[in-house]
Protein backbone atom coordinates (compact mmCIF):
# COMPACT_ATOMS: atom_id res chain seq x y z
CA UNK A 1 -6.87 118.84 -124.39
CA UNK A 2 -6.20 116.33 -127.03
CA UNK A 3 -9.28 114.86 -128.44
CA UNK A 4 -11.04 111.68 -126.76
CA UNK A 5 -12.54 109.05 -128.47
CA UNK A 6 -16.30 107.95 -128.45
CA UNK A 7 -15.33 104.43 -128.19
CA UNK A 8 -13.18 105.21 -124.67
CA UNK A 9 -15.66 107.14 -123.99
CA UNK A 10 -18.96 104.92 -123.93
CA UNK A 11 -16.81 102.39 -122.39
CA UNK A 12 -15.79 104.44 -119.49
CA UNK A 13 -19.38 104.92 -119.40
CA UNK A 14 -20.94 101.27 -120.00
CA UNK A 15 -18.28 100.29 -117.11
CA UNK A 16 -19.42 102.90 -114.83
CA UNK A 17 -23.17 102.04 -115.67
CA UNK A 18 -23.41 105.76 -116.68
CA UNK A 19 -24.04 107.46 -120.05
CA UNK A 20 -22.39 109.71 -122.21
CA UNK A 21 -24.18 112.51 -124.25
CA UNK A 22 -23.51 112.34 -127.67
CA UNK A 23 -25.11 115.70 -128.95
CA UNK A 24 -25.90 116.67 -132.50
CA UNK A 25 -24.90 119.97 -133.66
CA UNK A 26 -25.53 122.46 -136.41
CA UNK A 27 -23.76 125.84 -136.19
CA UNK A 28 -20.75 126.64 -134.41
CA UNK A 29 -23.32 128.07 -131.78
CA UNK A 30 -24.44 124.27 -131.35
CA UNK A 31 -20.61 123.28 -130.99
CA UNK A 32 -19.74 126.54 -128.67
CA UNK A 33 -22.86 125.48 -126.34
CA UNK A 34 -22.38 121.58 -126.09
CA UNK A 35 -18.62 122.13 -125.24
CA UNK A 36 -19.81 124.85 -122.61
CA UNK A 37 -22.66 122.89 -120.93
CA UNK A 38 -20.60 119.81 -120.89
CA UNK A 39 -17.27 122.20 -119.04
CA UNK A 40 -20.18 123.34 -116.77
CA UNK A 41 -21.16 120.24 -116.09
CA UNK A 42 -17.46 118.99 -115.49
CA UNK A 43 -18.28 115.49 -118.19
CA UNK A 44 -17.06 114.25 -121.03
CA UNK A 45 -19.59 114.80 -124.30
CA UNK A 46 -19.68 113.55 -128.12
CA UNK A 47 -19.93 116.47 -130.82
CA UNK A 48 -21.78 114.36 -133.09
CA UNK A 49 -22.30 115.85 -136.88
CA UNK A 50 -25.42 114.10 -138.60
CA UNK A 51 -25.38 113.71 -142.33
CA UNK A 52 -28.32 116.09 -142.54
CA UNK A 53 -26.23 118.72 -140.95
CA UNK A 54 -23.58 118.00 -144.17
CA UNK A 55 -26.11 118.41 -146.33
CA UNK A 56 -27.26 121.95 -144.60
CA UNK A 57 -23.53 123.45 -145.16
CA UNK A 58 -22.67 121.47 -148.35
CA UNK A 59 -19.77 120.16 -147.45
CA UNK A 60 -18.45 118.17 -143.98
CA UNK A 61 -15.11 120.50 -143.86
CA UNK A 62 -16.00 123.53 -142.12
CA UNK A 63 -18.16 122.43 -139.09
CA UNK A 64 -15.91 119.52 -138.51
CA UNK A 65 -12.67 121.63 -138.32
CA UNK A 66 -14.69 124.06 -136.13
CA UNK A 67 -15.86 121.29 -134.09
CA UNK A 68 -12.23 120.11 -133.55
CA UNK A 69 -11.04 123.49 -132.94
CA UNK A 70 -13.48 123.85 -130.19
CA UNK A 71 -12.76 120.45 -128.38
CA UNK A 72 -9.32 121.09 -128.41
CA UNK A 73 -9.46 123.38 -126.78
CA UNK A 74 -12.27 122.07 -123.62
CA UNK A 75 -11.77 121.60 -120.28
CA UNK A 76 -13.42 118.37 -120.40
CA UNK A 77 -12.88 115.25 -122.88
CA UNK A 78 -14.69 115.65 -126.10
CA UNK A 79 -14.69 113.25 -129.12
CA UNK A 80 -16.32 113.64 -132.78
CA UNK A 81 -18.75 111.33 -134.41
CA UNK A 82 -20.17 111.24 -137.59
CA UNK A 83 -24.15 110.07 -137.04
CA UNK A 84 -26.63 108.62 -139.29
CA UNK A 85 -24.41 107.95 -142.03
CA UNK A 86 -25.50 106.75 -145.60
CA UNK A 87 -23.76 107.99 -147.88
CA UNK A 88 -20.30 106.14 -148.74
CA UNK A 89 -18.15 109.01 -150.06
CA UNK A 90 -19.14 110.92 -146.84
CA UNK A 91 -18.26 107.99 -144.63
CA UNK A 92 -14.90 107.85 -146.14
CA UNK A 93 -14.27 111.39 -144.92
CA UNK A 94 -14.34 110.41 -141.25
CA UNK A 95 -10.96 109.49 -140.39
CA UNK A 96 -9.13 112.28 -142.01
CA UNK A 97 -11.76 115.22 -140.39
CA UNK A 98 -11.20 114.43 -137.17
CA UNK A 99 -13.56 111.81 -136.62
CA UNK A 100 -13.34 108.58 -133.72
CA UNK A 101 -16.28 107.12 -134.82
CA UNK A 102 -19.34 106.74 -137.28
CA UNK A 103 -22.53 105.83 -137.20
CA UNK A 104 -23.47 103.89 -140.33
CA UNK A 105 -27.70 103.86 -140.75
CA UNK A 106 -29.16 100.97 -143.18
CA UNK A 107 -31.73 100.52 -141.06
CA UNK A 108 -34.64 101.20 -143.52
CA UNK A 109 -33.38 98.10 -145.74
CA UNK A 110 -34.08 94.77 -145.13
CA UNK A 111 -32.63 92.62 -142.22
CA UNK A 112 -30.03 90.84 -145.06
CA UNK A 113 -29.61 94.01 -146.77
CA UNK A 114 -28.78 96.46 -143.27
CA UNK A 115 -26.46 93.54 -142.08
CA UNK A 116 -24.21 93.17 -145.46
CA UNK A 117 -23.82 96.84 -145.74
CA UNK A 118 -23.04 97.57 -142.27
CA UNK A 119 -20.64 94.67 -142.42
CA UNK A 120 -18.78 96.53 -145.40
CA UNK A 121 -18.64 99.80 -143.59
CA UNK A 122 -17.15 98.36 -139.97
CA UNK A 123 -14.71 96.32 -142.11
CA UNK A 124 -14.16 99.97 -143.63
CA UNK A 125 -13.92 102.12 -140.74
CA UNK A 126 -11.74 99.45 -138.42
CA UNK A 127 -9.43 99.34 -141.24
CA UNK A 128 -8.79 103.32 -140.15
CA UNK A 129 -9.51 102.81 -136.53
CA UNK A 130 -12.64 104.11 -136.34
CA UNK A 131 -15.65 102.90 -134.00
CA UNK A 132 -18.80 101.91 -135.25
CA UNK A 133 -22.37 102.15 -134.52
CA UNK A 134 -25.16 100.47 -136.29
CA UNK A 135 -29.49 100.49 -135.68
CA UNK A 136 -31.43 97.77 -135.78
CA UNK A 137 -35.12 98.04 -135.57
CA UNK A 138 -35.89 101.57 -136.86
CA UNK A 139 -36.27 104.47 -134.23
CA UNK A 140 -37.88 106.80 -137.04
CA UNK A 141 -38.84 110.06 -136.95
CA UNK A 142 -36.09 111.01 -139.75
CA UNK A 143 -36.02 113.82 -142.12
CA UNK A 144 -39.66 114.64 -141.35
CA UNK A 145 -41.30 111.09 -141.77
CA UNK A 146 -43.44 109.89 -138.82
CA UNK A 147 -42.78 107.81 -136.11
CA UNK A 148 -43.40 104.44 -136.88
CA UNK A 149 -45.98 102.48 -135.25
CA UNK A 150 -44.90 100.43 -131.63
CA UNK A 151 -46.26 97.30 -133.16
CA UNK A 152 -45.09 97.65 -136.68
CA UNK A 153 -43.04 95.03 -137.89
CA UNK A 154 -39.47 95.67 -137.36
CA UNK A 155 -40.54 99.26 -135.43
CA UNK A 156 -38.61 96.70 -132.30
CA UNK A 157 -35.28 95.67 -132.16
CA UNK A 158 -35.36 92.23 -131.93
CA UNK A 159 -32.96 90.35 -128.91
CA UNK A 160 -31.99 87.76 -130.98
CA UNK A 161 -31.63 88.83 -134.34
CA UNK A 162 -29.62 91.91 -132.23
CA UNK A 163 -27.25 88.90 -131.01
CA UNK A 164 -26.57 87.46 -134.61
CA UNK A 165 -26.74 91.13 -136.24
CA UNK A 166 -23.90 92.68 -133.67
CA UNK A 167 -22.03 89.41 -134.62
CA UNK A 168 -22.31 89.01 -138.03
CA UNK A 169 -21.24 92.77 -138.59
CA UNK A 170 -18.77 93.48 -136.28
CA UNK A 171 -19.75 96.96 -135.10
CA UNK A 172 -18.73 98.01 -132.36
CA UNK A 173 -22.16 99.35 -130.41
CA UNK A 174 -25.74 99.07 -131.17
CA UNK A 175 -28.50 101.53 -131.41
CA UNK A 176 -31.48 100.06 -130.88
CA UNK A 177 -35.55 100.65 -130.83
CA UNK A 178 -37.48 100.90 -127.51
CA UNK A 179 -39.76 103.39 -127.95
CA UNK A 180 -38.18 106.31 -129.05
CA UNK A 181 -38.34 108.99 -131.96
CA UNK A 182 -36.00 111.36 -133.46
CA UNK A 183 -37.45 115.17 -134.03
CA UNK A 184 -39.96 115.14 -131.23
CA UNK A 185 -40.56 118.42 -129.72
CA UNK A 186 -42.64 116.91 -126.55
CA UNK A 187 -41.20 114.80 -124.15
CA UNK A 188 -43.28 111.90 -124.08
CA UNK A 189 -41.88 109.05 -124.87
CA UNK A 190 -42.40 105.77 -123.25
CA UNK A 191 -39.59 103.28 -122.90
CA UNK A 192 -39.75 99.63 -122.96
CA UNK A 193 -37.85 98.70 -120.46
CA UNK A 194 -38.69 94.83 -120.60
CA UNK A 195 -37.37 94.82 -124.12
CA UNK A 196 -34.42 97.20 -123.29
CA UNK A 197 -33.43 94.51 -120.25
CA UNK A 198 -33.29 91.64 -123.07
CA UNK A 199 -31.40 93.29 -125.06
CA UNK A 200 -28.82 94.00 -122.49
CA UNK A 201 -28.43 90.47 -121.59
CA UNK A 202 -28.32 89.22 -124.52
CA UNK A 203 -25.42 91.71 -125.95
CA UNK A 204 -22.16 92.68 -125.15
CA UNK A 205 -21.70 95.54 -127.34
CA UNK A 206 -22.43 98.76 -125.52
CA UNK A 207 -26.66 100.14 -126.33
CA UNK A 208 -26.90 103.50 -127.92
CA UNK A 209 -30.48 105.10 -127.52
CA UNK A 210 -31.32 107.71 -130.43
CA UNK A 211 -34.98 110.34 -129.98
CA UNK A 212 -33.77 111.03 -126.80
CA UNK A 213 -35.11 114.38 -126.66
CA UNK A 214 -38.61 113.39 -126.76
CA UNK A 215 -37.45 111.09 -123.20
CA UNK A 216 -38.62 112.32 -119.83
CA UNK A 217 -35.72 112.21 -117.37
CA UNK A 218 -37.55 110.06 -115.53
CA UNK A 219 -37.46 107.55 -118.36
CA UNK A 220 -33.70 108.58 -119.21
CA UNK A 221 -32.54 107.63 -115.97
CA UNK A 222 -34.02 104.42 -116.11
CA UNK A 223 -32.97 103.18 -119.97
CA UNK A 224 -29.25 104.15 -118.60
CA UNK A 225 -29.94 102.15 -115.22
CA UNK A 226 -31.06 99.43 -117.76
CA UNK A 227 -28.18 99.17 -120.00
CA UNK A 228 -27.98 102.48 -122.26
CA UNK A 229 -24.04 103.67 -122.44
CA UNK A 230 -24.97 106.77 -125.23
CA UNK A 231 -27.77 108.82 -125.42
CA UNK A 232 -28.19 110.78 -128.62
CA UNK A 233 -29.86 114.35 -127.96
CA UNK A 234 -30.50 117.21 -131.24
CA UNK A 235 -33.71 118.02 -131.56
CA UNK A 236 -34.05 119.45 -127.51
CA UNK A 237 -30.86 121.95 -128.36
CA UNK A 238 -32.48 123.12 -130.83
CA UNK A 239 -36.08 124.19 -129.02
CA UNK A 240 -33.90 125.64 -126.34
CA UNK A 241 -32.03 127.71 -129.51
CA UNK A 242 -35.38 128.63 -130.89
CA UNK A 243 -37.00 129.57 -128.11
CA UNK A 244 -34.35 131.58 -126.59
CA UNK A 245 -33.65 133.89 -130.08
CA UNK A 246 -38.03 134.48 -130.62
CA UNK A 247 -38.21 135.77 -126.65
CA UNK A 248 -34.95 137.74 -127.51
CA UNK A 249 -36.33 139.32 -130.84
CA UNK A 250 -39.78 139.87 -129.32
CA UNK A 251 -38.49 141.46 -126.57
CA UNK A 252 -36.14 143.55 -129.43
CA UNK A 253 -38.04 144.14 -132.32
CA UNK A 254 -35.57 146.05 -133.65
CA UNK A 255 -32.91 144.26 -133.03
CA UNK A 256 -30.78 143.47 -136.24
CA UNK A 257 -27.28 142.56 -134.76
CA UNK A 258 -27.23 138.71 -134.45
CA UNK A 259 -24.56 138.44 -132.50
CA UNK A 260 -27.28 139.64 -129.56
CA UNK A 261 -29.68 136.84 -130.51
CA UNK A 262 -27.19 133.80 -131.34
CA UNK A 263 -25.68 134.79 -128.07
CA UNK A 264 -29.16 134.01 -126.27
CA UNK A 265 -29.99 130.54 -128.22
CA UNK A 266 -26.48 129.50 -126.98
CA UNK A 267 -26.78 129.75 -123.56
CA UNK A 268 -29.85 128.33 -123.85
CA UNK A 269 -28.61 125.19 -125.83
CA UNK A 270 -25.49 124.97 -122.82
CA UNK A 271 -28.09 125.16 -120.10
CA UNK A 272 -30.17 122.20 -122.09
CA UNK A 273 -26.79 120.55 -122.16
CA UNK A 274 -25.16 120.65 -118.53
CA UNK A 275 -28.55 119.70 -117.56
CA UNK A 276 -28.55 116.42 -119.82
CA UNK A 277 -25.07 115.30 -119.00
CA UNK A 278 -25.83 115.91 -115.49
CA UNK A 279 -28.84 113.89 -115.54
CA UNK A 280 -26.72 110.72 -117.37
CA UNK A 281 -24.06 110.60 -114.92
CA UNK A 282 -25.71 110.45 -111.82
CA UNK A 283 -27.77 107.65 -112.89
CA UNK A 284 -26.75 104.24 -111.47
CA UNK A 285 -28.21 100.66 -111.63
């Protein structure tokens, strides 16, 4: 089928007080599996290409015409998004690779500084119909740096610097900081929900949680209850990948062929994803 669009999509989702999974990928393996889990699952997903994952391959081309080719050709909706954007000349790329929407990261910089960039990329990427995402607060956990501290200043995204932020900037959703990390490989995480509830009444943009794969489901299903329309998954996909080609290759210590292994870590990664989108849209408030 045609290709969706993340913004119809979290929509559908924020109005339905469900989520959507918006699932990073790496290989064509990573694309094969999220489009399979999410078919299995019979839900729409996001194919979401990071700007680390450019920066693996060299160049945004290839996986993103892969990625297109695939969701063209899904049983279920599937849209692209371009995640944790910083780089300009990659940004531009969007639109013309297939792209819906982009998620544009200053969140490192300073409150003034995050807010007048951000501003220049949604004026940017609604000029070529794209929908944005922006974080405020930092989730960390990126590109091997630790997890920042709960109480750190600015670790939280504040409610109402959130409200003039989202309004100041235009952007279309909101990713915001309640607890969560990106790379963790244990699923510990605890949300706050307190702070997750302000933020939801206090904003009408759609919430995007990021680190979810260091969430229990337990916690999941109650930051979607709470408000959460998009919940960004990578790091679990690739455990289940991992995991599934070492048992493979111990079990085959000869094996050489990696078609036989690859073929393993995807089903693993489509298990990890029917399970997630599963999980998201069951969940109601």
């Amino acid at each position: 089928m045609p290709l969706a669009t993340t913004g119809d999509l979290v929509a559908r989702a924020a109005a339905d007080r469900t989520a959507v999974a918006a699932v990073n990928v790496i290989t064509l393996e990573h694309v094969e599996a999220v489009v399979a889990g999410a078919e299995s699952a019979g839900a729409p997903v996001v194919l979401q290409v990071s700007e680390n994952a450019v920066r693996f391959h060299g160049r945004l081309a290839p996986l993103a015409r892969a990625a297109v080719a695939v969701a063209e050709r899904a049983d279920v909706p599937v849209a692209l998004h371009l995640d944790h954007v910083k780089d300009g000349t990659l940004l531009r790329q969007a639109a013309d690779a297939g792209f819906s929407s982009v998620m544009y990261d200053a969140s490192t910089l300073s409150y003034t500084e995050n807010l007048d960039a951000t501003r220049a990329a949604a004026d940017w990427a609604h000029s070529r119909g794209l929908w944005i995402e922006a974080e405020l607060g930092e989730v960390g956990g990126k590109n091997g740096e630790p997890p920042l501290d709960a109480h750190a200043p600015g670790a939280r995204t504040d409610p109402a610097e959130a409200r003039a932020f989202v309004a100041d900037s235009g952007v279309d959703a909101l990713a915001v900081a309640i607890g969560s990390s990106h790379a963790m490989t244990s699923r510990t995480a605890v949300l706050d929900h307190d702070l997750l509830k302000a933020l939801a009444g206090t904003l009408e943009v759609p919430l995007v949680l990021h680190g979810s794969s260091g969430v229990p489901d337990s916690e999941l299903a109650a930051a979607v209850a709470g408000g959460i329309a998009k919940v960004n998954v990578g790091t679990a996909l690739n455990i289940a990948m991992t995991g599934a080609v070492r048992e493979y290759l111990a079990a085959h210590p000869d094996a050489v062929d990696p078609r036989r292994y690859l073929a393993e870590g995807r089903e693993a990664m489509a298990h990890t994803v029917t399970d997630l989108v599963r999980l998201l849209g069951r969940v109601t408030s």
